[in-house]
N, C-alpha and C. Protein backbone atom coordinates (compact mmCIF):
# COMPACT_ATOMS: atom_id res chain seq x y z
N UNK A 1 -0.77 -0.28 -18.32
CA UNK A 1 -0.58 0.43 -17.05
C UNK A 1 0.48 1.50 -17.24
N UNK A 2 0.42 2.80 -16.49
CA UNK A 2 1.41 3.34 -16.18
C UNK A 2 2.56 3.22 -16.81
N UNK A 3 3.78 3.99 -17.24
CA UNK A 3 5.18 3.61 -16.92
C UNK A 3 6.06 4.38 -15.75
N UNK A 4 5.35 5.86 -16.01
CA UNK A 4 6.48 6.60 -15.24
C UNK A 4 5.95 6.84 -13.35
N UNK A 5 4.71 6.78 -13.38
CA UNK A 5 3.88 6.76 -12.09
C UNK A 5 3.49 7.91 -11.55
N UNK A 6 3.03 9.09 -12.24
CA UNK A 6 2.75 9.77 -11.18
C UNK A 6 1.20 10.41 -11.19
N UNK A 7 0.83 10.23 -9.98
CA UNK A 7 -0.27 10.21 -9.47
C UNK A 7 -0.97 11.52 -9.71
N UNK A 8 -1.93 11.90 -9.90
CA UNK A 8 -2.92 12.80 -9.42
C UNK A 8 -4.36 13.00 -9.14
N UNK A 9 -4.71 13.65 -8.15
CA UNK A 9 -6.09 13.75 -7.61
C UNK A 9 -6.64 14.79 -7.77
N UNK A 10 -7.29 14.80 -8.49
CA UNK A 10 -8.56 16.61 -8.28
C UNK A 10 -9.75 16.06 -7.85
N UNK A 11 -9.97 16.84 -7.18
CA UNK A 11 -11.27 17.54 -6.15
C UNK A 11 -11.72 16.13 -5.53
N UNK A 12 -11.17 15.23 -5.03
CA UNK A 12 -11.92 13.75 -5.00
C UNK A 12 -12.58 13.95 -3.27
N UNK A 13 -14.13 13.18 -3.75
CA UNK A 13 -14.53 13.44 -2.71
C UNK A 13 -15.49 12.04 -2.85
N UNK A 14 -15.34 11.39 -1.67
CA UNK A 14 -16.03 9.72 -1.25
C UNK A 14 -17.23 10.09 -0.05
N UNK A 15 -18.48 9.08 -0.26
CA UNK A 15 -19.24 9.15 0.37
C UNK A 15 -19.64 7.49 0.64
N UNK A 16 -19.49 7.22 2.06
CA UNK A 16 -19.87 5.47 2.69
C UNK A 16 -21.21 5.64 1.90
N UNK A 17 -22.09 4.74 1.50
CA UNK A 17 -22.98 3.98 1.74
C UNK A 17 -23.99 4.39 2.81
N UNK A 18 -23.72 4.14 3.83
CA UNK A 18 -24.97 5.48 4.85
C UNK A 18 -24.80 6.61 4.50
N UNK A 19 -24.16 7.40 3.46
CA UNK A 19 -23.92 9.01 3.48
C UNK A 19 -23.37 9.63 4.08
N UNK A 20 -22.75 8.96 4.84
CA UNK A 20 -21.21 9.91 5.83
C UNK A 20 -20.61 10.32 4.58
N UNK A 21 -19.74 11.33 4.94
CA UNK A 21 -18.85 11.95 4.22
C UNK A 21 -17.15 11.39 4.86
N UNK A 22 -16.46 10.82 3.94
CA UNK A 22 -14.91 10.33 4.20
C UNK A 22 -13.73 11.33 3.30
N UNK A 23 -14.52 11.76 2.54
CA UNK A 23 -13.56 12.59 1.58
C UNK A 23 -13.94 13.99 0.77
N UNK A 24 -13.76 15.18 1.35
CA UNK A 24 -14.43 16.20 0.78
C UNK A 24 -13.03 17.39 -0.25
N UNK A 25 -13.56 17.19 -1.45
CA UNK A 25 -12.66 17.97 -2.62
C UNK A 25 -11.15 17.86 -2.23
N UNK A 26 -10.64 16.28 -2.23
CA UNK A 26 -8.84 16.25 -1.70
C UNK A 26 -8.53 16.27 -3.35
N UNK A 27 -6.95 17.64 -3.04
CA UNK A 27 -6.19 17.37 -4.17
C UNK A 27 -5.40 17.44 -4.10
N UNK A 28 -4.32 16.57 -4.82
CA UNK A 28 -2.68 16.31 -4.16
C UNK A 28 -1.91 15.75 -5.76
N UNK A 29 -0.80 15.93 -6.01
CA UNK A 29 -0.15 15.48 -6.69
C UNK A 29 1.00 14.94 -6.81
N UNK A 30 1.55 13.36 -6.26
CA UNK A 30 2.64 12.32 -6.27
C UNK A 30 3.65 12.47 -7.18
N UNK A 31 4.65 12.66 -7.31
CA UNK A 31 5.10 12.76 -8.25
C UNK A 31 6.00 11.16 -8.49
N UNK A 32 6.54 10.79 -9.87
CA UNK A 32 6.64 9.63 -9.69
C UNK A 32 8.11 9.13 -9.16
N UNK A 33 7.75 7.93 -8.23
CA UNK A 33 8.86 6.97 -7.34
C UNK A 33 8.91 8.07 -6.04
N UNK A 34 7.94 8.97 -5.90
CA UNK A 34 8.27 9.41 -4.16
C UNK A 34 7.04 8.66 -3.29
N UNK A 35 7.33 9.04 -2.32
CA UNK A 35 7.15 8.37 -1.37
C UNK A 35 6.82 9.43 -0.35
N UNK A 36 5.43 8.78 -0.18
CA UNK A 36 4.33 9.85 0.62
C UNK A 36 3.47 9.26 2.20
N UNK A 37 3.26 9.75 2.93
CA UNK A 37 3.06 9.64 4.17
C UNK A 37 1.65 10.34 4.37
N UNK A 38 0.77 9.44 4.81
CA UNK A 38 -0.47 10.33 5.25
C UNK A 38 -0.89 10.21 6.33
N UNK A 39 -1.36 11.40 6.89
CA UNK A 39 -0.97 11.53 8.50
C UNK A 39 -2.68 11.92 8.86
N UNK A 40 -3.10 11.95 9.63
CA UNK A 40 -3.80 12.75 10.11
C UNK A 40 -4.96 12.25 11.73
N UNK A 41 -5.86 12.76 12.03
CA UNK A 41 -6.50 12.62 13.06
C UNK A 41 -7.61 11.34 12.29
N UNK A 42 -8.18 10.28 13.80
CA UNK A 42 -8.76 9.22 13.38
C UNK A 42 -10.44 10.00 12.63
N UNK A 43 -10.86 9.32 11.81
CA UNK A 43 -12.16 9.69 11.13
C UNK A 43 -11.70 10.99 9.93
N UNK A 44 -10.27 11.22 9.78
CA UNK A 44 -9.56 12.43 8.88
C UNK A 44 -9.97 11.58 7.08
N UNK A 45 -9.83 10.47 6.87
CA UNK A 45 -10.22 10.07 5.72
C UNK A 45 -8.99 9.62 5.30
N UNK A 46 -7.92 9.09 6.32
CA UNK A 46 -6.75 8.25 5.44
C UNK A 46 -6.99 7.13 5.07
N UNK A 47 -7.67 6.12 5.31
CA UNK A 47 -7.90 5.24 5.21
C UNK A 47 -8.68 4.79 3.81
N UNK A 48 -9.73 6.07 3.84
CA UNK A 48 -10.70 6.24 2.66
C UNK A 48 -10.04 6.52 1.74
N UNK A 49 -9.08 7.62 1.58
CA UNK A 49 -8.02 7.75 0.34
C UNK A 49 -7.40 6.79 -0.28
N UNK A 50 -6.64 5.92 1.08
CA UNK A 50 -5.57 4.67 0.41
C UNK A 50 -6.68 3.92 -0.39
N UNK A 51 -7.75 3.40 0.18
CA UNK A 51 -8.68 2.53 -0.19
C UNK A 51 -9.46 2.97 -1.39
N UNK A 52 -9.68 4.68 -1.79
CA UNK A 52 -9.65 4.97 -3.58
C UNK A 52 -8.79 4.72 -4.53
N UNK A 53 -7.37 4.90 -3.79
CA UNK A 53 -6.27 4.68 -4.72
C UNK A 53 -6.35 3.83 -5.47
N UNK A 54 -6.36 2.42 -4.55
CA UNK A 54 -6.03 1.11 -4.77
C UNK A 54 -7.19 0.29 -5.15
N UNK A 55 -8.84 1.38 -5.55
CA UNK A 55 -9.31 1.04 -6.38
C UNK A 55 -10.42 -0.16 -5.22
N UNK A 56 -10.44 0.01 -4.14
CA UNK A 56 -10.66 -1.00 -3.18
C UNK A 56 -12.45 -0.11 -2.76
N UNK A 57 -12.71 0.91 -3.09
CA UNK A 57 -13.87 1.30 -2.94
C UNK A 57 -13.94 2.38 -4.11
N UNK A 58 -15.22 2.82 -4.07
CA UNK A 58 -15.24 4.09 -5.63
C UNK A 58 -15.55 5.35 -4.65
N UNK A 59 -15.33 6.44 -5.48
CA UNK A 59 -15.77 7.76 -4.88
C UNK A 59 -16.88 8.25 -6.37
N UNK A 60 -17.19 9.26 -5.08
CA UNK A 60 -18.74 9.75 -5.90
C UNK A 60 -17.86 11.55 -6.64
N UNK A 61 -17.24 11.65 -6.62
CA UNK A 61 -16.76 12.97 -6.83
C UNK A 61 -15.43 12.92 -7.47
N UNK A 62 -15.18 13.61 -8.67
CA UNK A 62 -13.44 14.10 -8.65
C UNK A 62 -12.98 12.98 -9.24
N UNK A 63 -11.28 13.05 -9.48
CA UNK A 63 -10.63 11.74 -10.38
C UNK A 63 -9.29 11.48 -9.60
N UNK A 64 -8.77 10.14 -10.38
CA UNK A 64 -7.52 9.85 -9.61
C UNK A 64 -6.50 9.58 -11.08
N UNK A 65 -5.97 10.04 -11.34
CA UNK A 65 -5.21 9.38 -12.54
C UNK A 65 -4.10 9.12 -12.15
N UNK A 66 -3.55 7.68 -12.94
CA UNK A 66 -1.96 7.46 -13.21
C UNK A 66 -1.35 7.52 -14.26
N UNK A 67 -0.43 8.65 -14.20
CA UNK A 67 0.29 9.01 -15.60
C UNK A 67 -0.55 9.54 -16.62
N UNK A 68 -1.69 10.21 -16.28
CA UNK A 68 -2.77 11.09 -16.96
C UNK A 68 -4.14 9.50 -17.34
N UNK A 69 -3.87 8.84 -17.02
CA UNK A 69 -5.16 7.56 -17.02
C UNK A 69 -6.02 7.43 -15.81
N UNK A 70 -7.44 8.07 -15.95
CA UNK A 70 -8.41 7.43 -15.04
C UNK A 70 -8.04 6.29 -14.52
N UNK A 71 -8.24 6.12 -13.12
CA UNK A 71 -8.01 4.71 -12.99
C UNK A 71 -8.90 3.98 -13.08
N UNK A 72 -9.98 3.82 -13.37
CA UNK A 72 -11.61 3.33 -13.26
C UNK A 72 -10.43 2.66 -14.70
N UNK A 73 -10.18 3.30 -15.86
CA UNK A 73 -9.67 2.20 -16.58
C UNK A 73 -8.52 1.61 -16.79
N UNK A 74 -8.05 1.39 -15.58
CA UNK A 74 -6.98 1.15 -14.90
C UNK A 74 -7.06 -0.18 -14.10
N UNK A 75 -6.89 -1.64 -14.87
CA UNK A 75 -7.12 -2.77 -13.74
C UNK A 75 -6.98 -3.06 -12.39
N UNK A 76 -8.21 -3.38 -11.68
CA UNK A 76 -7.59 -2.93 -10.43
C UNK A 76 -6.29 -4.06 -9.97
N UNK A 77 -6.17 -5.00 -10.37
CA UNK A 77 -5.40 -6.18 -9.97
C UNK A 77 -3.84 -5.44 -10.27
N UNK A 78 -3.71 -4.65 -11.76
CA UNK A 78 -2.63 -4.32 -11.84
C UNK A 78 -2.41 -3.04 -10.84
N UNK A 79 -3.24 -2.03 -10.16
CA UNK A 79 -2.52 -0.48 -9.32
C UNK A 79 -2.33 -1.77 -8.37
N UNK A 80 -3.02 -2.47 -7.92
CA UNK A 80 -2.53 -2.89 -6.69
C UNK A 80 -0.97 -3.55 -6.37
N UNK A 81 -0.76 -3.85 -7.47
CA UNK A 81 0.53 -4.39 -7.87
C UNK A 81 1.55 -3.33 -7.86
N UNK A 82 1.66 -2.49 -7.61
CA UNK A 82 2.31 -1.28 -8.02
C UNK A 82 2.16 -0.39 -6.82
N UNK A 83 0.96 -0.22 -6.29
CA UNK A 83 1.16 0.85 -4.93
C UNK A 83 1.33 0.06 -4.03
N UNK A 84 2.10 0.72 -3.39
CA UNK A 84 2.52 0.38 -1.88
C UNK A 84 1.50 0.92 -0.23
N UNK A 85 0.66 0.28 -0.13
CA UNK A 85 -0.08 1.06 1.09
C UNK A 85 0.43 0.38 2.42
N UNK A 86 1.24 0.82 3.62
CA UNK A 86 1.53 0.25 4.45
C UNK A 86 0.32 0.67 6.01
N UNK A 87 -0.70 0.18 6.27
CA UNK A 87 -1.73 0.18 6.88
C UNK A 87 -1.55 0.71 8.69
N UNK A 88 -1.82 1.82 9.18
CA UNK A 88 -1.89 2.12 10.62
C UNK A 88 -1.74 0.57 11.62
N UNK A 89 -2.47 -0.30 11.01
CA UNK A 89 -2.40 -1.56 12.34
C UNK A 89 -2.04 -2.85 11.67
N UNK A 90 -0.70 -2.58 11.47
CA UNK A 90 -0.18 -3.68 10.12
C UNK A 90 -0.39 -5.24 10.98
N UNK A 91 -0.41 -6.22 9.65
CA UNK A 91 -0.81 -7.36 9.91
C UNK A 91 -0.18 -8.45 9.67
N UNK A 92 0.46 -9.24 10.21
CA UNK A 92 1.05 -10.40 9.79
C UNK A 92 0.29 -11.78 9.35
N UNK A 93 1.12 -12.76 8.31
CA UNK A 93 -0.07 -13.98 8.36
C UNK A 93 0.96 -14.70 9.17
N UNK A 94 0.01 -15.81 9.60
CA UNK A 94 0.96 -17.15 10.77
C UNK A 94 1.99 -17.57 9.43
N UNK A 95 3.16 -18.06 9.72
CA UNK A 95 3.98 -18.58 9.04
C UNK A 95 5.32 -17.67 9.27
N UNK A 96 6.16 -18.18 8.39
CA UNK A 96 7.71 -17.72 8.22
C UNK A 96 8.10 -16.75 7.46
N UNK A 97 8.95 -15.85 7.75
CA UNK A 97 9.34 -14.49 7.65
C UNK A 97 9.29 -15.21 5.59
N UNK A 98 9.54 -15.51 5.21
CA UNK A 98 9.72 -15.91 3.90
C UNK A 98 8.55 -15.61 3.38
N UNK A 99 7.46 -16.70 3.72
CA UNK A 99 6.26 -16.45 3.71
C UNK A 99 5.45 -15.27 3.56
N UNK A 100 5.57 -14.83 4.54
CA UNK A 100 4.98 -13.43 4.45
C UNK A 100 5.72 -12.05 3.72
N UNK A 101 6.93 -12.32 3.76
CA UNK A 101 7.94 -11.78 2.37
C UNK A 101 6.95 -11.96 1.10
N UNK A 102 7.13 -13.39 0.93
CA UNK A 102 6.26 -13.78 -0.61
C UNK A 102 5.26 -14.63 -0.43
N UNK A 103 4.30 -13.70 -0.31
CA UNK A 103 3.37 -15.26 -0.32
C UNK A 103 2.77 -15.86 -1.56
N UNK A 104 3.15 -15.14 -2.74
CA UNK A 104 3.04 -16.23 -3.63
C UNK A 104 4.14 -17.43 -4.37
N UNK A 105 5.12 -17.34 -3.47
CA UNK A 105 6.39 -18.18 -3.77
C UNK A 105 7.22 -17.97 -4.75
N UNK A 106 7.15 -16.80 -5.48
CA UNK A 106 8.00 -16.49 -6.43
C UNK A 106 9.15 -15.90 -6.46
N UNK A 107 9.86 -15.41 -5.27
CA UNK A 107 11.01 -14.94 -5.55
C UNK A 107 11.91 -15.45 -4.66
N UNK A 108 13.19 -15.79 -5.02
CA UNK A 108 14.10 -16.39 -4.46
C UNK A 108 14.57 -15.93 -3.06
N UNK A 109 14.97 -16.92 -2.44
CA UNK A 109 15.88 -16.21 -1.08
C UNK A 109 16.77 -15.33 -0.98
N UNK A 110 17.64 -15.04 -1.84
CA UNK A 110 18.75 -14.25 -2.09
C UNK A 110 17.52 -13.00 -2.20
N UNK A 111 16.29 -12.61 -3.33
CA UNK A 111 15.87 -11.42 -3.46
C UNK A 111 14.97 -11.36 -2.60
N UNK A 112 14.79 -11.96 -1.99
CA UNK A 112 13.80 -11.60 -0.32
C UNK A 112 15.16 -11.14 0.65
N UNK A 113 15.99 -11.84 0.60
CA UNK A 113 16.75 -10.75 1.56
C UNK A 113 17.87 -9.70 1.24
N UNK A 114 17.79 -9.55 -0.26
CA UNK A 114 18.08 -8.33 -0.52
C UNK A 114 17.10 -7.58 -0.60
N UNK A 115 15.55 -7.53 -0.14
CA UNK A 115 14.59 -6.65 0.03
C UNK A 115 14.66 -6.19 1.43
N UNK A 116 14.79 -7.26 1.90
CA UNK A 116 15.08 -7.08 3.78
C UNK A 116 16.06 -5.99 4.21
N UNK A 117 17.26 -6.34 3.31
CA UNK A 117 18.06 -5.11 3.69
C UNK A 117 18.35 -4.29 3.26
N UNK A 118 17.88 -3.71 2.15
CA UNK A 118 17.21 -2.75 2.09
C UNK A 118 16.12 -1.87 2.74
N UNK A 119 15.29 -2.29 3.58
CA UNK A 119 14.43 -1.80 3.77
C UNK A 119 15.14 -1.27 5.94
N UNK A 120 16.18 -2.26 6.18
CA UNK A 120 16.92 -2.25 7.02
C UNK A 120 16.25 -3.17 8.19
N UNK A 121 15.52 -3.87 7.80
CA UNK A 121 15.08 -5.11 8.70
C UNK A 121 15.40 -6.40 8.89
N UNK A 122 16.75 -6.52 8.08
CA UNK A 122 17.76 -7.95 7.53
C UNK A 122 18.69 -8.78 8.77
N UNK A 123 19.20 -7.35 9.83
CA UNK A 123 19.81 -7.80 10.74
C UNK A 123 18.59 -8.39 11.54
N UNK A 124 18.02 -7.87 12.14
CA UNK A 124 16.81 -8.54 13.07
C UNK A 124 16.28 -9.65 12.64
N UNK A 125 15.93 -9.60 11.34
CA UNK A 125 14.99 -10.85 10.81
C UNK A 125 16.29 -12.53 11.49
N UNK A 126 17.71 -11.95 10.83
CA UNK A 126 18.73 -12.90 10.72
C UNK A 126 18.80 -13.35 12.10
N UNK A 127 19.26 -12.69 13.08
CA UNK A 127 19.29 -12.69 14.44
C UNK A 127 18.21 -13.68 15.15
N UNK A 128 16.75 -14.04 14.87
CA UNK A 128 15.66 -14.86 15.72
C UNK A 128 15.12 -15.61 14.29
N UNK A 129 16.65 -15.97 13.15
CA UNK A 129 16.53 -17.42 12.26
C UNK A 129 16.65 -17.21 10.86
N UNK A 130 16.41 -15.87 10.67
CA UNK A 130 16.21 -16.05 9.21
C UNK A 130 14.93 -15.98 8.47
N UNK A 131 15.09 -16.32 7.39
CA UNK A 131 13.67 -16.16 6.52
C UNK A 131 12.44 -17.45 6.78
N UNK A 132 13.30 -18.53 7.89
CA UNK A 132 12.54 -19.76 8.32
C UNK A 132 12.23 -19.19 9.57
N UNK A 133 12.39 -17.94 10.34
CA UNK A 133 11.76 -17.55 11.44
C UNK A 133 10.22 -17.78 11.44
N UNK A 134 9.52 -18.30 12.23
CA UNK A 134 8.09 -18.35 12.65
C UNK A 134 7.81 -16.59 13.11
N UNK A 135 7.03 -15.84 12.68
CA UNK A 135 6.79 -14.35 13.16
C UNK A 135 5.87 -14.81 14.35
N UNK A 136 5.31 -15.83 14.60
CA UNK A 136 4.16 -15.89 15.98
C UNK A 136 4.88 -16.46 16.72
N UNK A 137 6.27 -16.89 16.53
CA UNK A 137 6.68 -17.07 18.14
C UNK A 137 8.02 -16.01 17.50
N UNK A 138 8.77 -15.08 16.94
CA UNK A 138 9.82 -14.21 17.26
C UNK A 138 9.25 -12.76 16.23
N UNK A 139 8.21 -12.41 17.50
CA UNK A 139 7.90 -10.63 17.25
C UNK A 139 9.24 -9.88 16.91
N UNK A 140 8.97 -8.83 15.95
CA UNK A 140 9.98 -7.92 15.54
C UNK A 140 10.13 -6.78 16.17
N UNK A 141 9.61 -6.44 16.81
CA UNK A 141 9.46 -5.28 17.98
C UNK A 141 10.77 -5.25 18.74
């Protein structure tokens, strides 16, 4: 995989399965460790982009490379590991702020909440319990 991360797209263009069009000739270039925002009107094709990135559908047009590598040979298990897509109608699972921190149980309490605050969500989380907070009964809102 990758070391240094940076992304690029020429001419990429995705077509659903019925033949709608989601993506016509996008080209953009990430450079690596920034941090990018995609904005646009509903049916604009953000959704369709994140979901080429991350290797989660194919496009019929154009390439995506990381660090000059196609990603087609690019595991998808490993980009996913590595990009960050934070979703328009984010989702929680039932359980404890910990939990959904890690849900594969691997990283300690101390580095789940030095992720927390970092990210500046550490006071709130602390405030309605901690990393044993239930998120379905103390919303973060």
């Amino acid at each position: 995989m990758a070391r240094q991360g940076a992304i690029n797209i020429q001419g990429l263009s995705l077509r659903y399965p019925d033949g709608t069009l989601a993506l016509d000739d996008i080209s953009m270039h990430i450079f690596p460790g920034e941090k990018i925002g995609i904005c646009g009107r509903t049916g604009s094709g953000k959704s369709s982009l994140t979901l080429a990135m991350l290797r989660l559908i194919d496009f019929s047009h154009g390439n995506i490379t990381i660090d000059q590598t196609d990603i087609p040979k690019i595991a998808p298990g490993s980009i996913r590991e590595r990009l960050i897509a934070v979703p328009q109608d984010p989702f929680t699972l039932l359980g404890t702020i910990r939990y959904n921190a890690d849900i594969m149980g691997l990283s300690s309490d101390s580095e789940i909440t030095s992720v927390l605050k970092q990210i500046g969500v550490w006071e709130a989380i602390e405030s309605r319990g901690g990393l044993d907070a239930l998120l379905e009964d103390h919303p973060l809102s």
